[in-house]
C-alpha atoms as a PDB file:
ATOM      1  CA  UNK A   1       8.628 -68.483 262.210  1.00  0.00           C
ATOM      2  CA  UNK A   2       6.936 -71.563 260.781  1.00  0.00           C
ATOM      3  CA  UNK A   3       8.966 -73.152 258.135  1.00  0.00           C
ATOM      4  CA  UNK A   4       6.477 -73.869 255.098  1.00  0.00           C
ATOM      5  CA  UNK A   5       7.740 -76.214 252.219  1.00  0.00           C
ATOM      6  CA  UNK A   6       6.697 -74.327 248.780  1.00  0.00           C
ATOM      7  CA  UNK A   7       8.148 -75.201 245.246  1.00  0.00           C
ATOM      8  CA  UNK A   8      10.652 -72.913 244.285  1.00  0.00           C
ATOM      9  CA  UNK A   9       8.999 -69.924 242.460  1.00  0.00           C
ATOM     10  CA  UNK A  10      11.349 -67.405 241.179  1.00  0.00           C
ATOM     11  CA  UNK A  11       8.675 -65.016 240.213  1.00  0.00           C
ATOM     12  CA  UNK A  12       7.024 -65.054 243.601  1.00  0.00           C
ATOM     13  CA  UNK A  13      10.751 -64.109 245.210  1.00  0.00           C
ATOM     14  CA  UNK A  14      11.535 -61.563 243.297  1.00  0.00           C
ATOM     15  CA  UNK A  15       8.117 -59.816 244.308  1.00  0.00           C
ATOM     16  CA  UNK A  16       8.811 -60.140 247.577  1.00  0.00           C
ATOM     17  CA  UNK A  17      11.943 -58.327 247.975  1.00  0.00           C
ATOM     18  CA  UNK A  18      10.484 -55.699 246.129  1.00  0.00           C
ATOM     19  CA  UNK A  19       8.065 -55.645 248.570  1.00  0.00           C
ATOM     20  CA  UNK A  20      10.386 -55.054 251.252  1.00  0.00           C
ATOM     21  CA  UNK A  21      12.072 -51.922 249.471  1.00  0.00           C
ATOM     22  CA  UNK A  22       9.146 -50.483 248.248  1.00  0.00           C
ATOM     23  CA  UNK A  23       8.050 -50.240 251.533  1.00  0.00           C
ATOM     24  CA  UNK A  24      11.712 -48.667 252.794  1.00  0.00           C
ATOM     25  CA  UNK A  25      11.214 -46.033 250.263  1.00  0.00           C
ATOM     26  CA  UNK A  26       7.861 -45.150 251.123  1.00  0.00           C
ATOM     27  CA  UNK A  27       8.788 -45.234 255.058  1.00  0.00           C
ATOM     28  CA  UNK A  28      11.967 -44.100 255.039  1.00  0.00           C
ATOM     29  CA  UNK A  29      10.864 -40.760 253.084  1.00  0.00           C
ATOM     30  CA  UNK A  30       7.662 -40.200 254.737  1.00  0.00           C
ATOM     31  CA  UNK A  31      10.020 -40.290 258.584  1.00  0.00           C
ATOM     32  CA  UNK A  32      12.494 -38.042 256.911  1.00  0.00           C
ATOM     33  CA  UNK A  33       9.906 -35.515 256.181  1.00  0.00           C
ATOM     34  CA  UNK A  34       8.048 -36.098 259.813  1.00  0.00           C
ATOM     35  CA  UNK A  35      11.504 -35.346 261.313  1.00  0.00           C
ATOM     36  CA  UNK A  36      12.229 -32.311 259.370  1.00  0.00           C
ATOM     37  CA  UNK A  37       9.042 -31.336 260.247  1.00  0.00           C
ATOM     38  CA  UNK A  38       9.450 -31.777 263.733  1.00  0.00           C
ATOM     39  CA  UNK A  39      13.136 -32.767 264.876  1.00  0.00           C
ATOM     40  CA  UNK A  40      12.752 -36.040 267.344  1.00  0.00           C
ATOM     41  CA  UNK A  41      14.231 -35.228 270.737  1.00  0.00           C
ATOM     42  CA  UNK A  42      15.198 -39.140 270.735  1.00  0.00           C
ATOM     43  CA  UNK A  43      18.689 -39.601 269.524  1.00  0.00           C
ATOM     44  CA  UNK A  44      18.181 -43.092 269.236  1.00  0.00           C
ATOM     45  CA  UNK A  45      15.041 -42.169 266.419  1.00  0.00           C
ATOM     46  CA  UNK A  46      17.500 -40.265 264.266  1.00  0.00           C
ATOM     47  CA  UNK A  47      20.203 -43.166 264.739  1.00  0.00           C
ATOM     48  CA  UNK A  48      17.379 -45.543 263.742  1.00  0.00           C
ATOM     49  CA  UNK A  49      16.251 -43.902 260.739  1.00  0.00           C
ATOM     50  CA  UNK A  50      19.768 -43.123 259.494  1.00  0.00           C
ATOM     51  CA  UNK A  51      19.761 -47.062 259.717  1.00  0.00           C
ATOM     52  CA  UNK A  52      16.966 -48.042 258.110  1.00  0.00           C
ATOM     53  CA  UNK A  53      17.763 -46.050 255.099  1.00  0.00           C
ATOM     54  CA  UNK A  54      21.160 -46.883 255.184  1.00  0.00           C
ATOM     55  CA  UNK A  55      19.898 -50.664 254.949  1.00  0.00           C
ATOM     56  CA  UNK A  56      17.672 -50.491 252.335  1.00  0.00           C
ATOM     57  CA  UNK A  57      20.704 -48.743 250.201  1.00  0.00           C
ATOM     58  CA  UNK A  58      22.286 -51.863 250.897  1.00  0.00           C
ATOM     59  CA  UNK A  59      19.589 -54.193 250.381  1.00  0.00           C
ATOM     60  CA  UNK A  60      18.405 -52.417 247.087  1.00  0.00           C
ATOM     61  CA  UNK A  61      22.300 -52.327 245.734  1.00  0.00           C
ATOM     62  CA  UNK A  62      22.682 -55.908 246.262  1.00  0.00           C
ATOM     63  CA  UNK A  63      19.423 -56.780 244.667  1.00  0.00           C
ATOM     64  CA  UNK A  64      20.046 -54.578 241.434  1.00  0.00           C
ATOM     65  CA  UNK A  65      23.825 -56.344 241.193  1.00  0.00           C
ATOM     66  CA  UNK A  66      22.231 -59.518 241.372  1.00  0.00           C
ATOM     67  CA  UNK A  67      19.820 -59.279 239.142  1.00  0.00           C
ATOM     68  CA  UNK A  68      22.976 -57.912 235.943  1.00  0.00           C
ATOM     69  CA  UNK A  69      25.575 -60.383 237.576  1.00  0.00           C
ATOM     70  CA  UNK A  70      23.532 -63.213 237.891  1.00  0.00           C
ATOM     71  CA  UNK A  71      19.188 -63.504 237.163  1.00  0.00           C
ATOM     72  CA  UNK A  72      19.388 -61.494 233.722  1.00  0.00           C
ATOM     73  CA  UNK A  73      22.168 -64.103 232.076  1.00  0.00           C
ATOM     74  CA  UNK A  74      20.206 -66.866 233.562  1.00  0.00           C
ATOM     75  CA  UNK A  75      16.774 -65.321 232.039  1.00  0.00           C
ATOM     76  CA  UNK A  76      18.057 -64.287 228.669  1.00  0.00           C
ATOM     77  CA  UNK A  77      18.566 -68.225 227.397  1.00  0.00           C
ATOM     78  CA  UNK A  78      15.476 -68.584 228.624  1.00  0.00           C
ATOM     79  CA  UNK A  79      13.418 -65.214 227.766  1.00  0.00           C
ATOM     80  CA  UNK A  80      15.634 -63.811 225.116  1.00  0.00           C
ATOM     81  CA  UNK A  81      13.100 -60.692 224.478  1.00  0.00           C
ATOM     82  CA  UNK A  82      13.177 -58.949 227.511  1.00  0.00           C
ATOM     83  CA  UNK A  83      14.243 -55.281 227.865  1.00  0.00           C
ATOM     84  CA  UNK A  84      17.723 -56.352 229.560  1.00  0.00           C
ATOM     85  CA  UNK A  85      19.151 -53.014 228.503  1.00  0.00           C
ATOM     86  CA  UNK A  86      16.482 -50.954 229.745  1.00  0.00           C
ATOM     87  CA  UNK A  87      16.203 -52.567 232.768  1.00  0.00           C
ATOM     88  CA  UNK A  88      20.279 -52.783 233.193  1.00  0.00           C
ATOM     89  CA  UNK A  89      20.071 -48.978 232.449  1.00  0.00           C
ATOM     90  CA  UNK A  90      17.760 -48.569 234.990  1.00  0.00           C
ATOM     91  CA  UNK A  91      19.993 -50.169 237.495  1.00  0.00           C
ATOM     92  CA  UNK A  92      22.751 -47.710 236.984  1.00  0.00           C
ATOM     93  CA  UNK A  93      20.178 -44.681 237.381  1.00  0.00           C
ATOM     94  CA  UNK A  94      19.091 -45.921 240.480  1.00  0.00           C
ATOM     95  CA  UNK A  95      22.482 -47.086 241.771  1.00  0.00           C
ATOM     96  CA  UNK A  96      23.807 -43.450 241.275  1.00  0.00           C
ATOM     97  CA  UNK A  97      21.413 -42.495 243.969  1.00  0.00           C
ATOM     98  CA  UNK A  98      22.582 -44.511 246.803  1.00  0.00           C
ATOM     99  CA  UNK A  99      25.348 -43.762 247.944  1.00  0.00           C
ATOM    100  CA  UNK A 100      24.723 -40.109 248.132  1.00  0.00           C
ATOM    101  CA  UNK A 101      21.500 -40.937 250.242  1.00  0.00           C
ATOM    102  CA  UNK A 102      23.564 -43.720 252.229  1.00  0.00           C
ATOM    103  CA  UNK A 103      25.498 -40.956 253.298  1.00  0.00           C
ATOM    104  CA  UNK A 104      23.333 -37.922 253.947  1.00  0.00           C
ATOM    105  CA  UNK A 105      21.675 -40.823 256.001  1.00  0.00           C
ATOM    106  CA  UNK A 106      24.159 -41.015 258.064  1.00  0.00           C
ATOM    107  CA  UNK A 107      25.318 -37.785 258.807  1.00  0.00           C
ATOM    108  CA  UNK A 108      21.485 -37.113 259.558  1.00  0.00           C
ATOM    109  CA  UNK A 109      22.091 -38.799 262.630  1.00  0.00           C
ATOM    110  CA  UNK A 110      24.840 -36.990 263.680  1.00  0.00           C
ATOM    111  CA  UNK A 111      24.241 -33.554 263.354  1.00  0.00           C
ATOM    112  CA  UNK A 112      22.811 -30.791 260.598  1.00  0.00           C
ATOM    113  CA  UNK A 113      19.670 -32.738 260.676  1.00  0.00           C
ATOM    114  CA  UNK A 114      17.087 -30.777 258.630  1.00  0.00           C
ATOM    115  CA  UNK A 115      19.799 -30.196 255.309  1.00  0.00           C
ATOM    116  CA  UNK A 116      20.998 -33.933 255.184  1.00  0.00           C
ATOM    117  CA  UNK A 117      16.970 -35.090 255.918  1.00  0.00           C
ATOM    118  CA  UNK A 118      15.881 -33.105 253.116  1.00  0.00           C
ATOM    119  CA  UNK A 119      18.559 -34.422 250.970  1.00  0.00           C
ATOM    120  CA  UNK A 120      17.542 -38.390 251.816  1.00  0.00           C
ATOM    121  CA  UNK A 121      13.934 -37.598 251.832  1.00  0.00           C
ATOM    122  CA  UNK A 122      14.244 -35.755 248.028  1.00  0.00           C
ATOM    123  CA  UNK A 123      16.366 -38.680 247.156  1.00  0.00           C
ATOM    124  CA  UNK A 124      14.827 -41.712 248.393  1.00  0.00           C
ATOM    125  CA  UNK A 125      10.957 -39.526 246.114  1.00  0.00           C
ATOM    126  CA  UNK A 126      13.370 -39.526 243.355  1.00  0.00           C
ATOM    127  CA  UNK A 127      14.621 -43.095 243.551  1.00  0.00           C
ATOM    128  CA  UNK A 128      10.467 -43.917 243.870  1.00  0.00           C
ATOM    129  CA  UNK A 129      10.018 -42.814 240.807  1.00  0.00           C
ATOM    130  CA  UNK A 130      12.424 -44.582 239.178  1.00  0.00           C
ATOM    131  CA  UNK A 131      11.582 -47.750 240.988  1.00  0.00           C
ATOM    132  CA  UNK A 132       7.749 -48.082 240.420  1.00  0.00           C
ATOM    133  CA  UNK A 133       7.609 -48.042 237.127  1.00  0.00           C
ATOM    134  CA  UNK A 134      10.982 -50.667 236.690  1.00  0.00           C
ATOM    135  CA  UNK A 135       9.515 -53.388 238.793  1.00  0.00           C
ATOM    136  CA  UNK A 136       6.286 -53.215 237.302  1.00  0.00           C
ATOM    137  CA  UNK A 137       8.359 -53.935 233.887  1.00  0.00           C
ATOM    138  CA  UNK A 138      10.419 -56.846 236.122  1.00  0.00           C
ATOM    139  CA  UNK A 139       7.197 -57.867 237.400  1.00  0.00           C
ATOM    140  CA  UNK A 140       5.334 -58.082 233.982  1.00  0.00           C
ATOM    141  CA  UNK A 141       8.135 -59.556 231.743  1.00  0.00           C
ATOM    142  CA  UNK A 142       9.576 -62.438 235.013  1.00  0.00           C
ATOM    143  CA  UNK A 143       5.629 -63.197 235.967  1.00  0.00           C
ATOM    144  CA  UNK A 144       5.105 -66.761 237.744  1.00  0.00           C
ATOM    145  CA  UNK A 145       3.871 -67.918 234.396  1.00  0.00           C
ATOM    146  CA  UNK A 146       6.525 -66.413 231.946  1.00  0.00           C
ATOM    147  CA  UNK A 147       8.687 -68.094 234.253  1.00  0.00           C
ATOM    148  CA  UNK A 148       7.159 -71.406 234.795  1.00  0.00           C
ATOM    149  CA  UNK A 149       7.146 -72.125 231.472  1.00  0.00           C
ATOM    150  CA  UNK A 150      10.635 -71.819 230.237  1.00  0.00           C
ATOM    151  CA  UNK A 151      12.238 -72.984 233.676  1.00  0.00           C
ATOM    152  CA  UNK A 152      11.322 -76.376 235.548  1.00  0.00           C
ATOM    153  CA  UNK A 153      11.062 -76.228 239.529  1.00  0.00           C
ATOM    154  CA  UNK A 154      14.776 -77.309 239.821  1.00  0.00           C
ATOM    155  CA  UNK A 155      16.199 -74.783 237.670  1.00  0.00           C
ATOM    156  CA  UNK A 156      14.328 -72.313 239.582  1.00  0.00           C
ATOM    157  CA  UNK A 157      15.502 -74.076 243.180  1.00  0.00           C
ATOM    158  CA  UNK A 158      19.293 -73.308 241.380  1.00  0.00           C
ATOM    159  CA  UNK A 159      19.478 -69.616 240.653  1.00  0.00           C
ATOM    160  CA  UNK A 160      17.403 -69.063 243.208  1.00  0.00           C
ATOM    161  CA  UNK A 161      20.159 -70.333 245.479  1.00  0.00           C
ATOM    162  CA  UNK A 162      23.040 -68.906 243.414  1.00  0.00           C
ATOM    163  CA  UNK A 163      21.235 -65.637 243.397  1.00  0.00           C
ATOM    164  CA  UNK A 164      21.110 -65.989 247.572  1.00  0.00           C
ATOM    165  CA  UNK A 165      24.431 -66.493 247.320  1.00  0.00           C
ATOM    166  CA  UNK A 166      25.497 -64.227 245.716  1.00  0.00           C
ATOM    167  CA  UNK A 167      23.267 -61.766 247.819  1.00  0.00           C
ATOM    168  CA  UNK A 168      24.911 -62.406 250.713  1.00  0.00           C
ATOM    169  CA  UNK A 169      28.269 -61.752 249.530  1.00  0.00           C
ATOM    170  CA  UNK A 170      26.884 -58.003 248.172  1.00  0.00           C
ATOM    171  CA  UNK A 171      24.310 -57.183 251.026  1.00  0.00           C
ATOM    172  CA  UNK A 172      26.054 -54.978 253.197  1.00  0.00           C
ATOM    173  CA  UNK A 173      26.209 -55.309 257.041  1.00  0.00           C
ATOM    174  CA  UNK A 174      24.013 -58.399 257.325  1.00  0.00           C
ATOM    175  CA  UNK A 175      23.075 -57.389 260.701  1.00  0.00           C
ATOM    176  CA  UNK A 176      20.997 -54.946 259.146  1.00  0.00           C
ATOM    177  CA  UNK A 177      20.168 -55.520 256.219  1.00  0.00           C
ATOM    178  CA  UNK A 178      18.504 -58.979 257.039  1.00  0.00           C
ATOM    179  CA  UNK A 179      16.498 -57.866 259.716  1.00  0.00           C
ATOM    180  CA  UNK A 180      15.897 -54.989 257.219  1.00  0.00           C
ATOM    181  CA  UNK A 181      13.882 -57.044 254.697  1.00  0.00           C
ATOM    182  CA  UNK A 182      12.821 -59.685 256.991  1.00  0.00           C
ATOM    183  CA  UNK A 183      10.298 -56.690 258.908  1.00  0.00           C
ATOM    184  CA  UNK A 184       9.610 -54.807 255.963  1.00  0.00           C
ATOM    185  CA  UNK A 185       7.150 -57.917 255.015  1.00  0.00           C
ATOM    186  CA  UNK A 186       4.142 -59.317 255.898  1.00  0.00           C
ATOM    187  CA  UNK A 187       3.814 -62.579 257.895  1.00  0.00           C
ATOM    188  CA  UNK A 188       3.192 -64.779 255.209  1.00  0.00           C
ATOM    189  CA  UNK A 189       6.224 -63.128 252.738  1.00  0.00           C
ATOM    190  CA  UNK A 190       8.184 -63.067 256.157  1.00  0.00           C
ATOM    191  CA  UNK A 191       8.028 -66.406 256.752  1.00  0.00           C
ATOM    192  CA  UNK A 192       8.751 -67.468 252.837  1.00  0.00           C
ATOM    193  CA  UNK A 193      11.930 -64.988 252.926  1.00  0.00           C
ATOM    194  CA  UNK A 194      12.965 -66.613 256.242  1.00  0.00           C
ATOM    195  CA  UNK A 195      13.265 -69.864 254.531  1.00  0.00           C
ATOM    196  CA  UNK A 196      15.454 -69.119 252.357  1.00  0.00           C
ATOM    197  CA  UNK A 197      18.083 -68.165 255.350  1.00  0.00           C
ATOM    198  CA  UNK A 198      20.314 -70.776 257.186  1.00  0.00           C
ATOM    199  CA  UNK A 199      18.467 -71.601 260.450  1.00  0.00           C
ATOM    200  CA  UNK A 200      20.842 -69.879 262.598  1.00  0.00           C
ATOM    201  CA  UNK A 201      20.594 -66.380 260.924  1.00  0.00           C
ATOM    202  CA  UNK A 202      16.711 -66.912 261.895  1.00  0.00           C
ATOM    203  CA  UNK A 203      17.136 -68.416 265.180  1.00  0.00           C
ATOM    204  CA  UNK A 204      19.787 -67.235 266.525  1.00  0.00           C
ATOM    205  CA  UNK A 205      21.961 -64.356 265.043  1.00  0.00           C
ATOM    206  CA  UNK A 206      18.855 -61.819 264.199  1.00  0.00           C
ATOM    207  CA  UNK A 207      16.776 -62.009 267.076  1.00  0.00           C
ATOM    208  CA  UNK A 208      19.845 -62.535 269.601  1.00  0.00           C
ATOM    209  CA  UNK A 209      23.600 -61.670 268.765  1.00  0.00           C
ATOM    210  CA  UNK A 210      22.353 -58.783 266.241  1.00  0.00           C
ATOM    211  CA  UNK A 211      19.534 -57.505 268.350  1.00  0.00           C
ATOM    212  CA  UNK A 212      20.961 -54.510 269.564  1.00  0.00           C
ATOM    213  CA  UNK A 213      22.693 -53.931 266.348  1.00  0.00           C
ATOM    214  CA  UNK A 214      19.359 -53.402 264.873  1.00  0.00           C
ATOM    215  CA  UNK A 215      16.953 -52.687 267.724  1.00  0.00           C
ATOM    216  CA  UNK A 216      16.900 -48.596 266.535  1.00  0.00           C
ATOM    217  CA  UNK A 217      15.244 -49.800 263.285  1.00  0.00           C
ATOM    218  CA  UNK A 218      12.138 -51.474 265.199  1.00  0.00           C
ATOM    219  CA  UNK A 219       9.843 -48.178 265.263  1.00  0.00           C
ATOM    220  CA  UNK A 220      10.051 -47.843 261.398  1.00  0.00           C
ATOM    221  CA  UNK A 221       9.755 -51.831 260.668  1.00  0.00           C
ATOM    222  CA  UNK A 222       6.613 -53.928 260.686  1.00  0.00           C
ATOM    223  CA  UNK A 223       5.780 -55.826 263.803  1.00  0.00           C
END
């Protein structure tokens, strides 16, 4: 991937891993329904959509914890009349949701398919409609300009690095979850996520040492 040098633009980050798990949710409960529908005879499908889901649980927990443990503090010097309690409320809806479809993920792939698939695919509609209506609110009130002028470019560059931290302490199995958001985005919001990753999670780890960690995932991720 080609390394581009942008100025640090919270706004423009926190779009793009929204993105990335609006697309799992779409995906992952549009497959569920396909393989109710019609039960893949390919173990390693159900393995790799038990995955995938299982990721973005991960990915979307980690994202939600960082936003209450670390971006909303940050933001409220800054942009004191926000809806932090809404939002924060929010969180915990959403948050109640996966684990229950983290699981039923799971045991999808190991037997009573169609109950658990039903379960994940009515959960992951359900956690949809929580989620597109809170990140349009995100979105609107943490916009590129409501940002930019309150923060300078190296107070972005900080919690934008103390909220990757603190990401990859949360994120679940990294092996999957990285690869998870990295190929749930576009080239060009591929590329700007992969910069913000040491070189040899890019380089080396995901497409190498985790490869067949998270090679099931490749028929529901984008090319």
């Amino acid at each position: 991937m080609e390394t581009v040098n942008a100025a640090p633009n919270l706004a423009q980050d926190l779009i793009r891993i929204h993105k990335a798990i609006t697309r799992g949710l779409t995906v992952g409960a549009a497959k569920g329904a396909q393989f109710m529908a019609e039960p893949p005879s390919d173990t390693s499908l159900r393995r790799g959509l038990a995955d995938y889901v299982q990721a973005l649980t991960f990915v979307l927990g980690a994202h939600h914890l960082g936003e209450d443990e670390v971006a909303f503090p940050a933001f409220k010097a800054k942009l004191p009349d926000a809806p932090y309690a809404r939002l924060s409320q929010d969180h915990k809806r959403i948050e109640a949701l996966l684990g229950p479809i983290r699981d039923s993920a799971g045991r999808s792939a190991e037997g009573s398919m169609e109950a658990e698939l039903k379960f994940m695919a009515d959960g992951l509609k359900s956690l949809m409609a929580l989620w597109s209506p809170h990140i349009e609110m995100e979105e609107s009130q943490f916009s590129e300009k409501a940002i930019g002028a309150v923060m300078r470019p190296d107070e972005q560059a900080g919690l934008s690095a103390v909220l990757g931290k603190h990401s990859q302490e949360h994120i679940g199995p990294p092996f999957l979850a990285l690869p998870f958001v990295l190929f749930n985005l576009e080239l060009e919001d591929r590329t700007a996520f992969a910069n913000t990753l040491p070189k040899p999670v890019v380089e080396v780890l995901i497409p190498h040492e985790w490869k067949d960690k998270w090679a099931p995932m490749k028929p529901f991720l984008l090319s």
